[in-house]
N, C-alpha and C. Protein backbone atom coordinates (compact mmCIF):
# COMPACT_ATOMS: atom_id res chain seq x y z
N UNK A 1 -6.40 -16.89 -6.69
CA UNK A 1 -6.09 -16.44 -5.36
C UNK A 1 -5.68 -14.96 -5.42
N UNK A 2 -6.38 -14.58 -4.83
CA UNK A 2 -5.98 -12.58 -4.75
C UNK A 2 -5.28 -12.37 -3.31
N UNK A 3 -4.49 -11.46 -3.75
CA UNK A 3 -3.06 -10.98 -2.87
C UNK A 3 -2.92 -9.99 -2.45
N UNK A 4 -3.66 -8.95 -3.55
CA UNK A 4 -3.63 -7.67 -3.48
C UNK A 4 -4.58 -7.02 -3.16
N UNK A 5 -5.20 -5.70 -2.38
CA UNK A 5 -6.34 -5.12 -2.35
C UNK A 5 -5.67 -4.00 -2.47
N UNK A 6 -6.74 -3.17 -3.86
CA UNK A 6 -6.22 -1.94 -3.60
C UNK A 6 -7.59 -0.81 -2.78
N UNK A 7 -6.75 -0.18 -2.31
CA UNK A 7 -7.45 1.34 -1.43
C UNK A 7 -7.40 2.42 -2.24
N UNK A 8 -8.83 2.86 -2.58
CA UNK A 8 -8.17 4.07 -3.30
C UNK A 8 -9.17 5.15 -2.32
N UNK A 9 -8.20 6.11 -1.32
CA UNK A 9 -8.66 7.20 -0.49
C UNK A 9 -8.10 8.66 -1.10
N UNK A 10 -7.91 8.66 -2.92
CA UNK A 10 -7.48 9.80 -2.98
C UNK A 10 -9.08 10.66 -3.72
N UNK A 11 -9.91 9.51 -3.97
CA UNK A 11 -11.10 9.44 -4.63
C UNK A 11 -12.47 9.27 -4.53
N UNK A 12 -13.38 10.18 -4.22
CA UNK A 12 -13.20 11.60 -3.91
C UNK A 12 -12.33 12.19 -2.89
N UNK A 13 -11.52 13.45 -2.68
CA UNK A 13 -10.73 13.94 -1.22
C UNK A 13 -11.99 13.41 -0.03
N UNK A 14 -10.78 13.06 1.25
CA UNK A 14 -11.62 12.98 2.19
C UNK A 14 -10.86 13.50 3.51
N UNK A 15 -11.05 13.88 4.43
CA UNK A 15 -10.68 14.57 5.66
C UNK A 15 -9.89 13.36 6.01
N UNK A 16 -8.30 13.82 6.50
CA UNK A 16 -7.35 12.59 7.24
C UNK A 16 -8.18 11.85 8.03
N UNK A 17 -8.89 12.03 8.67
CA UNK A 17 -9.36 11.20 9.53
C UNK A 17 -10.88 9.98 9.05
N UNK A 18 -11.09 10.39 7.70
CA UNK A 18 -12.03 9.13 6.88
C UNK A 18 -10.72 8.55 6.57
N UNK A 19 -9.56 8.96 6.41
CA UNK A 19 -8.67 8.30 5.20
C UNK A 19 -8.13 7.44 6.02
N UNK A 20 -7.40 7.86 7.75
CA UNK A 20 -7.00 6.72 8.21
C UNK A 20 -8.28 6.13 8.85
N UNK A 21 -9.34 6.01 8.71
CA UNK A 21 -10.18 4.85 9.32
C UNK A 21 -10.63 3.89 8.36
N UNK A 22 -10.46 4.50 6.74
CA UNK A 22 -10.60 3.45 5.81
C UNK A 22 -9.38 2.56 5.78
N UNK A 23 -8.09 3.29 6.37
CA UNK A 23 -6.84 2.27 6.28
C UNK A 23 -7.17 1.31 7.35
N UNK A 24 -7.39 1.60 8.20
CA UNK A 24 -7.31 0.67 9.17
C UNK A 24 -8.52 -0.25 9.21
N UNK A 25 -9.81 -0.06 8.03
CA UNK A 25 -10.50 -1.06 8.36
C UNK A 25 -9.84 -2.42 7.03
N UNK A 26 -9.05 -1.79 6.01
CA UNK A 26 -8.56 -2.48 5.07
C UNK A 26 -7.46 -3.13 5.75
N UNK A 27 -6.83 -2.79 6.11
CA UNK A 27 -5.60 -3.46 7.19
C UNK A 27 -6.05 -5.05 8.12
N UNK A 28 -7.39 -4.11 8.79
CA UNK A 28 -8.20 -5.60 9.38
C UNK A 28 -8.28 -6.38 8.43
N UNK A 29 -8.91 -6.00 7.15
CA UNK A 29 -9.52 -7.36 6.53
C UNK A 29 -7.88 -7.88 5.91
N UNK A 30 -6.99 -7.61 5.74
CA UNK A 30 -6.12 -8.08 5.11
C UNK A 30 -5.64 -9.29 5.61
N UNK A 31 -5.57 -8.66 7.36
CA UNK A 31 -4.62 -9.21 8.17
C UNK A 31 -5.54 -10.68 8.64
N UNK A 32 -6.81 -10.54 8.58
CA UNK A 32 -7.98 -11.55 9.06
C UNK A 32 -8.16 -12.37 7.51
N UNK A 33 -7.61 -12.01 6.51
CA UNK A 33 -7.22 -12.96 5.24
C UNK A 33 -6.38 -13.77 5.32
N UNK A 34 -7.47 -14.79 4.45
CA UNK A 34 -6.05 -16.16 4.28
C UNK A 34 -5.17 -16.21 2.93
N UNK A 35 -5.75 -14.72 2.23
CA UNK A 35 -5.09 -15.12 1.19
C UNK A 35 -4.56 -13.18 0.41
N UNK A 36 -4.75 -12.48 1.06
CA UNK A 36 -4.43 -11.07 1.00
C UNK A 36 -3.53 -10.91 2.04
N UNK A 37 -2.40 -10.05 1.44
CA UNK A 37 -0.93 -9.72 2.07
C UNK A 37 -0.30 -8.47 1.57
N UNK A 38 -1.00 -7.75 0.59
CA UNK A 38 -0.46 -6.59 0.67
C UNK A 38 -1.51 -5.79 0.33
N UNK A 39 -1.24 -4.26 0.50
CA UNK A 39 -2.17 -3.56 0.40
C UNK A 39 -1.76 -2.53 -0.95
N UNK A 40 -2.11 -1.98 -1.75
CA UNK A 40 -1.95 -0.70 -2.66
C UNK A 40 -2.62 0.17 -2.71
N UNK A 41 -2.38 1.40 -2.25
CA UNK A 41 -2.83 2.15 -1.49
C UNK A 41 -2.98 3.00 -2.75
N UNK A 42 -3.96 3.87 -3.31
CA UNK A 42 -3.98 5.08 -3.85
C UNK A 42 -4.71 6.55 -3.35
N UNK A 43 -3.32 7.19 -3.32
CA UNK A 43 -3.84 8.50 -2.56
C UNK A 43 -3.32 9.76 -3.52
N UNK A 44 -2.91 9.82 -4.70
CA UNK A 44 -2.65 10.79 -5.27
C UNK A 44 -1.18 11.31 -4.88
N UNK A 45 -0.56 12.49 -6.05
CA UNK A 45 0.62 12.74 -6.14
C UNK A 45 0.93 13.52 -5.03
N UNK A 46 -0.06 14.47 -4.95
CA UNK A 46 0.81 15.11 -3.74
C UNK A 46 -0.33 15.61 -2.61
N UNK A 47 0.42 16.70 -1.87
CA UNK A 47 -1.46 16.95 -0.15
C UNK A 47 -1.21 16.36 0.47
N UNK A 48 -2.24 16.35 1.55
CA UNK A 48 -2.93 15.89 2.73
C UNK A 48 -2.92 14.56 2.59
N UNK A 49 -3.73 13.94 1.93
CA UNK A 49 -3.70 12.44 1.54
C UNK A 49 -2.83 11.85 1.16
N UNK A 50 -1.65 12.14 0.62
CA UNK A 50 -0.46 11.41 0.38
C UNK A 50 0.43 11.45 1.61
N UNK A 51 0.43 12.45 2.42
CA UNK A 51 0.93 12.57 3.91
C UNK A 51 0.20 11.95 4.80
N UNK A 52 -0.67 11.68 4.92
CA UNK A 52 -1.78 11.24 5.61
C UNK A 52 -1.64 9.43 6.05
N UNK A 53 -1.03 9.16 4.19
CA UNK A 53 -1.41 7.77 4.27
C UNK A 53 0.41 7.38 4.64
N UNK A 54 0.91 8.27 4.24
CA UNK A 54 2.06 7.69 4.49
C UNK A 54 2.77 8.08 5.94
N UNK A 55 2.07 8.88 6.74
CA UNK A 55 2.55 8.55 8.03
C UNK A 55 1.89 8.06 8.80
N UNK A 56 0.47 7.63 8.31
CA UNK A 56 -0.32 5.96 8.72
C UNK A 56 0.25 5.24 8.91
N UNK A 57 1.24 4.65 7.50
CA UNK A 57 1.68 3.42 7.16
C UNK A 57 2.90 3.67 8.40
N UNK A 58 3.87 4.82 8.31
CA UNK A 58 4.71 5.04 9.09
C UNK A 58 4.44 4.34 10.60
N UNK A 59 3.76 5.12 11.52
CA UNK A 59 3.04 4.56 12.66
C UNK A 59 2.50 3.24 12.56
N UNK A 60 1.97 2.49 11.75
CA UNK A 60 1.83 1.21 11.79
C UNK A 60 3.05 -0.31 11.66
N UNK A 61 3.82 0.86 11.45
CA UNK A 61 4.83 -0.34 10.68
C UNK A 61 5.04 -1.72 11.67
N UNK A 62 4.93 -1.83 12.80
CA UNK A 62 4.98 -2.77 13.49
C UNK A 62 4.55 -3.80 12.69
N UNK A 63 3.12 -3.55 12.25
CA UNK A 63 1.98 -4.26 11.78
C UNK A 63 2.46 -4.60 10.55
N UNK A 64 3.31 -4.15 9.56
CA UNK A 64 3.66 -4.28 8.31
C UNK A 64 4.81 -4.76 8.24
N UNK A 65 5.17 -5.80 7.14
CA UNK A 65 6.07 -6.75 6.73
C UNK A 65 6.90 -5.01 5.80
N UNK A 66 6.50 -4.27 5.51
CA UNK A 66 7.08 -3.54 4.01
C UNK A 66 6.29 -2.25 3.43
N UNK A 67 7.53 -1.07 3.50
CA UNK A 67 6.56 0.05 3.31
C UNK A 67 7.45 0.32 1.71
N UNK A 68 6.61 0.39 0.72
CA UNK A 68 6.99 0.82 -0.60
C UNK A 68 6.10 1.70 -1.41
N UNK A 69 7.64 3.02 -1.16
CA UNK A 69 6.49 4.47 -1.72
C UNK A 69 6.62 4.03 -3.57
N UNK A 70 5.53 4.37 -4.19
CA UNK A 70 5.05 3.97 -5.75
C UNK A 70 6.75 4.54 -6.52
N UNK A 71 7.35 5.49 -6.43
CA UNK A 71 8.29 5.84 -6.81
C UNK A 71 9.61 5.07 -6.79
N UNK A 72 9.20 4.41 -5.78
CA UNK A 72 10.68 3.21 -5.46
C UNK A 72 9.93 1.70 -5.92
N UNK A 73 8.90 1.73 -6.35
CA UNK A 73 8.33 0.55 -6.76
C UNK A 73 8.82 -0.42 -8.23
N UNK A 74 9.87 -0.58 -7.81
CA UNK A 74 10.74 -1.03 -9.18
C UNK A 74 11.48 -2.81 -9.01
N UNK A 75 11.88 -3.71 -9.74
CA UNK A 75 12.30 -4.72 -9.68
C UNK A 75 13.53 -5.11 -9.51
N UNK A 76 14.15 -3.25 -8.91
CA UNK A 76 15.52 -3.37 -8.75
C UNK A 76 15.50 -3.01 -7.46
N UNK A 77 14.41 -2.59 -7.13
CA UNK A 77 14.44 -2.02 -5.37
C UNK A 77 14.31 -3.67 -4.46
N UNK A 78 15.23 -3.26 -3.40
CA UNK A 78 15.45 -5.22 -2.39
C UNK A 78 13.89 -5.20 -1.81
N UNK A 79 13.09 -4.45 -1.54
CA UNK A 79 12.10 -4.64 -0.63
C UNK A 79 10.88 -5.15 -1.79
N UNK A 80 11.15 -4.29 -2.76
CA UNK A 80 10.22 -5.09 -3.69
C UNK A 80 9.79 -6.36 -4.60
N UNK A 81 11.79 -7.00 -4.69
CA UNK A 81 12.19 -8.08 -4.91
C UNK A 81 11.95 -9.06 -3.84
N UNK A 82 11.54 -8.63 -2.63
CA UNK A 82 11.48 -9.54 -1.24
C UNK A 82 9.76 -10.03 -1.06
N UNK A 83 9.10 -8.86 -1.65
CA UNK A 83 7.84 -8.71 -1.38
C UNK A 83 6.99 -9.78 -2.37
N UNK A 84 7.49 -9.51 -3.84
CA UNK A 84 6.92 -10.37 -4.88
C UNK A 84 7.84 -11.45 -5.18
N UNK A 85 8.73 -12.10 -4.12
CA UNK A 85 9.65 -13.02 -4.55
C UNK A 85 8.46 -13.98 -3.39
N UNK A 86 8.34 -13.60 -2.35
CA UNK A 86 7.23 -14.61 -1.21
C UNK A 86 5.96 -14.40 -1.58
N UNK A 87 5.59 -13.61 -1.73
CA UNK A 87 3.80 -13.44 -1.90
C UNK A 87 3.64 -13.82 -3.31
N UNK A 88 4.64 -13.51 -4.87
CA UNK A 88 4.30 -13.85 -5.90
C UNK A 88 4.35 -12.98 -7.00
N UNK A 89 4.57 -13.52 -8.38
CA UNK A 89 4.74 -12.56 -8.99
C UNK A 89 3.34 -12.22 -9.80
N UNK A 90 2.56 -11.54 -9.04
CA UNK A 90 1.33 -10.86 -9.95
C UNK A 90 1.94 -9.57 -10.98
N UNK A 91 0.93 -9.81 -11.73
CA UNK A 91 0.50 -8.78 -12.61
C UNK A 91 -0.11 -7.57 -12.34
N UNK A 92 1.18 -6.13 -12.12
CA UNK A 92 0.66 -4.97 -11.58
C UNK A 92 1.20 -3.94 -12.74
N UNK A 93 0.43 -3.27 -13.32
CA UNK A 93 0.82 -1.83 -13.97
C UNK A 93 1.37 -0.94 -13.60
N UNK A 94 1.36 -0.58 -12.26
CA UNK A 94 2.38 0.36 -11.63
C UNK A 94 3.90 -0.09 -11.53
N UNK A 95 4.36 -1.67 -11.34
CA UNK A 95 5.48 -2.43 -11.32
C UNK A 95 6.16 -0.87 -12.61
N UNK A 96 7.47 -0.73 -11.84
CA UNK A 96 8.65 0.31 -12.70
C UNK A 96 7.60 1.53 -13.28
N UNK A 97 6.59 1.79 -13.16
CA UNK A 97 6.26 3.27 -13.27
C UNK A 97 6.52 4.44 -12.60
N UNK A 98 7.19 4.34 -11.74
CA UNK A 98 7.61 5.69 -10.91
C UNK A 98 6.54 6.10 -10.55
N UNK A 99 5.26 5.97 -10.25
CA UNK A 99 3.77 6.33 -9.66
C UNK A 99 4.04 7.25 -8.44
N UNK A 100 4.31 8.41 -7.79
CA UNK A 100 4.18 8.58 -6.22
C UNK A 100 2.74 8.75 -5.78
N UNK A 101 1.75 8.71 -6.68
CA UNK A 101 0.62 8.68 -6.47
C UNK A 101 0.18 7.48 -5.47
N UNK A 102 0.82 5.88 -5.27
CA UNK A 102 0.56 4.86 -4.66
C UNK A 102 1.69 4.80 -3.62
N UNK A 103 1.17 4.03 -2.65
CA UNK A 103 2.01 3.58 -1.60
C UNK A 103 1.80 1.61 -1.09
N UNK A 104 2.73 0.73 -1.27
CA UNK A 104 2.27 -0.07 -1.49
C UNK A 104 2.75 -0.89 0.01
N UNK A 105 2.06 -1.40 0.78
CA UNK A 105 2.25 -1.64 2.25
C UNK A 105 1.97 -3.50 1.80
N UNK A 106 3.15 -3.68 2.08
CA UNK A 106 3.15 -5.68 2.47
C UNK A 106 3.14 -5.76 4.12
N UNK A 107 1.69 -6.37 4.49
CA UNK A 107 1.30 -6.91 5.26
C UNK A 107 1.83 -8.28 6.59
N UNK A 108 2.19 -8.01 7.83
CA UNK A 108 2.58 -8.95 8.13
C UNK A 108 1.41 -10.56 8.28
């Protein structure tokens, strides 16, 4: 059962406006899943695209259970303990890397 989809819009650069229409078509399919609930977003360390996606996620939050920037992505942070305590504990490489390159959005 897969949980996770990752986005990667830092690869090749693309104009904010490919980047939020790829979010929002990944968002659909998440949310129209019976078995995907969060998203991992890769947009690179720093720019346009790391602002881009993260005041996407910002403006969407209605829509989102959980906004976790890659830097706070640790097993001591509450939102991340909340996130993989209900959805599960997968196997992620970024888990405690300090990444700000990712932004990891749990899905309502």
């Amino acid at each position: 059962m897969k949980i996770v989809i990752t986005v990667d819009v830092g690869h090749p650069p693309r104009r904010p406006a490919q980047v939020e229409c790829q979010l929002e078509e990944s968002l659909s399919q998440v949310r129209n899943s019976s078995t995907l609930c969060i998203m991992k977003i890769i947009h690179g360390r720093s720019g346009t695209t790391k602002e881009t996606v993260r005041n996407w996620a910002h403006n969407k939050r209605r829509r989102i259970r959980g906004i976790i920037y890659g830097e706070n992505y640790s097993i001591f942070n509450g939102s991340t303990q909340e996130m993989r305590n209900e959805a599960g504990q997968f196997p992620d490489a970024d888990l405690e890397a300090s990444n700000d390159g990712i932004t990891i959005l749990w899905v309502k």
